[in-house]
C-alpha atoms as a PDB file:
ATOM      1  CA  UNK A   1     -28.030 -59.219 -67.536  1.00  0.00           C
ATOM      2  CA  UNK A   2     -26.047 -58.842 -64.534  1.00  0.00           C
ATOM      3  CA  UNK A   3     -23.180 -56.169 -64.607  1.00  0.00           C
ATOM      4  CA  UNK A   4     -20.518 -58.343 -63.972  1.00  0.00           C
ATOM      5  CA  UNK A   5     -21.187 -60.679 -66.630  1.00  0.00           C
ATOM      6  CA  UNK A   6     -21.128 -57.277 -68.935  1.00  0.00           C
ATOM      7  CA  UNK A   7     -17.748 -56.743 -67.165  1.00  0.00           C
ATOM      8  CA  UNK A   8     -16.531 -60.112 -67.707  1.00  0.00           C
ATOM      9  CA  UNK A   9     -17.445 -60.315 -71.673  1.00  0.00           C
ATOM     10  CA  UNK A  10     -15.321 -56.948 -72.126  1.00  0.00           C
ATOM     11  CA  UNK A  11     -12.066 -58.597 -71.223  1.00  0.00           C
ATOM     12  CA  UNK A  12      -9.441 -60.119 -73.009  1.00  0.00           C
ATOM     13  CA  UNK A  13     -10.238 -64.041 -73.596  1.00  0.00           C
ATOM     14  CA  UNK A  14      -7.144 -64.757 -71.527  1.00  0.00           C
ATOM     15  CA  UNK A  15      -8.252 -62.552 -68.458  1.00  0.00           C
ATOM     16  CA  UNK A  16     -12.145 -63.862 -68.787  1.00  0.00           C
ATOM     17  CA  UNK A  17     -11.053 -67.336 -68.890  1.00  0.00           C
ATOM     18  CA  UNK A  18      -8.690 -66.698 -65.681  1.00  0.00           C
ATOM     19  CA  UNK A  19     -11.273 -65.353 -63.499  1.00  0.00           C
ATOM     20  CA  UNK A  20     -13.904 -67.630 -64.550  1.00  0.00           C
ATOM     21  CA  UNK A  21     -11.918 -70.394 -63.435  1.00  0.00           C
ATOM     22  CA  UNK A  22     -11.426 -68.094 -60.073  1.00  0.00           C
ATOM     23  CA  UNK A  23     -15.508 -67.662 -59.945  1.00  0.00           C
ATOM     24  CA  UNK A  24     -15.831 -71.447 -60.181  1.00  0.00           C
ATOM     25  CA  UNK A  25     -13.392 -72.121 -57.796  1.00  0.00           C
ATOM     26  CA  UNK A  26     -15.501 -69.602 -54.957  1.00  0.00           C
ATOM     27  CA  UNK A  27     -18.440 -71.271 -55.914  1.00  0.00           C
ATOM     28  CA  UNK A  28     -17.252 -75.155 -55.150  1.00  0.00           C
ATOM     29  CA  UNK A  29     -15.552 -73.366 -52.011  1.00  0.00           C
ATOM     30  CA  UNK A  30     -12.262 -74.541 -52.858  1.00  0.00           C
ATOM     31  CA  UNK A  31     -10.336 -70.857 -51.278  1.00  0.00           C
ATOM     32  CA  UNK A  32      -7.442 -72.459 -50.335  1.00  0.00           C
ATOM     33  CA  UNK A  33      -5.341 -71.563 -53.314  1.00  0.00           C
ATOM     34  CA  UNK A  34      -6.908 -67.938 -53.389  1.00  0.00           C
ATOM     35  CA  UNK A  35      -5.812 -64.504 -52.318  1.00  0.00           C
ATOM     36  CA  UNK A  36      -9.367 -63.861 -49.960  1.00  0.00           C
ATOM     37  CA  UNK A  37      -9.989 -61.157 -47.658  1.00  0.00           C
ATOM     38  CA  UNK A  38     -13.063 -60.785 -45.477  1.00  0.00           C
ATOM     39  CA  UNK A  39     -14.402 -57.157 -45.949  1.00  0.00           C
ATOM     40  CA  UNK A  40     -17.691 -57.033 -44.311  1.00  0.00           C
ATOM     41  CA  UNK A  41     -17.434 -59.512 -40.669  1.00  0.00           C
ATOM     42  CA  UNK A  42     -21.543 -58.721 -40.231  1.00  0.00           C
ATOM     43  CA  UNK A  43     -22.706 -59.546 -44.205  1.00  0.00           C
ATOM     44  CA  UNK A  44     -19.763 -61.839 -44.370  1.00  0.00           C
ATOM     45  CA  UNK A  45     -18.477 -60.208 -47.574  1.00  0.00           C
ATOM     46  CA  UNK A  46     -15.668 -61.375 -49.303  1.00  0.00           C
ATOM     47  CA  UNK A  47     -13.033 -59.990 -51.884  1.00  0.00           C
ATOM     48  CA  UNK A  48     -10.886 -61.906 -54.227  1.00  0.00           C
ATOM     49  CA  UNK A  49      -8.377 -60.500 -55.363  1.00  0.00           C
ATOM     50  CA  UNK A  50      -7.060 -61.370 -59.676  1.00  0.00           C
ATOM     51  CA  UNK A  51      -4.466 -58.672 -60.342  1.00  0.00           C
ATOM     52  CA  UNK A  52      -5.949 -55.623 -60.957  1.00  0.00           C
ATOM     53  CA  UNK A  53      -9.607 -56.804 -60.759  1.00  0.00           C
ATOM     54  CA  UNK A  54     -11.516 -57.936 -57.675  1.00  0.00           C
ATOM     55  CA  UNK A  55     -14.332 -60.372 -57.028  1.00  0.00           C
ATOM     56  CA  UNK A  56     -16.848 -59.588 -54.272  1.00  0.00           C
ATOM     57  CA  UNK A  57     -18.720 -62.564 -52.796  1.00  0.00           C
ATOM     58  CA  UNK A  58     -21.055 -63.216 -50.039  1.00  0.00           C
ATOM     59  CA  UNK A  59     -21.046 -66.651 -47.894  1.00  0.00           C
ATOM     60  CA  UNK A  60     -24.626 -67.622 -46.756  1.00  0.00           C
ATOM     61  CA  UNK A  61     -24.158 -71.004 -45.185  1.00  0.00           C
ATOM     62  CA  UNK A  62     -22.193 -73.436 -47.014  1.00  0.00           C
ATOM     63  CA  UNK A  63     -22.684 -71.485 -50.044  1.00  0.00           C
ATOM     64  CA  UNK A  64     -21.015 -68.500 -52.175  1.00  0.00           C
ATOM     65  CA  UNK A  65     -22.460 -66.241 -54.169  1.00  0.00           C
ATOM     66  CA  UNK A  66     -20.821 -63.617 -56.749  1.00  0.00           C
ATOM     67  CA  UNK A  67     -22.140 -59.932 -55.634  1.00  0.00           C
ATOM     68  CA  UNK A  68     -19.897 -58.457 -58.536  1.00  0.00           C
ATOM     69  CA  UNK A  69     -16.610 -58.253 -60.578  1.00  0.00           C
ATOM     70  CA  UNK A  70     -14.977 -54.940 -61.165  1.00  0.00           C
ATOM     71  CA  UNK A  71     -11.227 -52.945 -61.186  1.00  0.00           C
ATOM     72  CA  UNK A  72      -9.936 -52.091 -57.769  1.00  0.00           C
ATOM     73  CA  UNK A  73     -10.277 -48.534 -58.142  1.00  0.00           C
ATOM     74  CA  UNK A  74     -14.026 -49.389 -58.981  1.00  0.00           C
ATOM     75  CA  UNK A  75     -15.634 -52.132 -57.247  1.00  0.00           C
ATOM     76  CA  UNK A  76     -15.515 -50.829 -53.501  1.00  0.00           C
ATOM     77  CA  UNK A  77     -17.849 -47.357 -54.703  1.00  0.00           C
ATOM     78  CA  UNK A  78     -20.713 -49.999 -55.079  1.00  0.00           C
ATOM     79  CA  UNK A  79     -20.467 -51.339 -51.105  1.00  0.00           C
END
């Protein structure tokens, strides 16, 4: 099982529902609405930020895909 979806069942239901709706919303490519910063300008890597947790994603193409899910402190050690 991928780590974030470990991360993502150890949350409150309330938090887990909120950034699943997020992870959908990267996904379709509807970013309008979300607080996006580009990290990585040569891997075109991603971070959304949810309060206190981030979402890391990669655009390939028209396409998005979830690299991982952790807390601020915690996610960037992984890069």
């Amino acid at each position: 099982m991928k780590d974030y979806l470990k991360f993502l069942k150890r949350l409150p239901k309330k938090h887990r529902l909120q950034l699943i709706k997020t992870v959908e919303a990267i996904a379709a490519g509807e970013l309008s609405n979300l607080d996006i910063k580009q990290l990585d300008k040569d891997h075109k890597v991603h971070r959304c930020r949810v309060g206190k947790i981030r979402i890391l994603f990669q655009k390939r193409g028209e396409k998005n895909f979830i690299l991982d899910i952790g807390f601020r402190g915690d996610i960037y050690k992984n890069l």
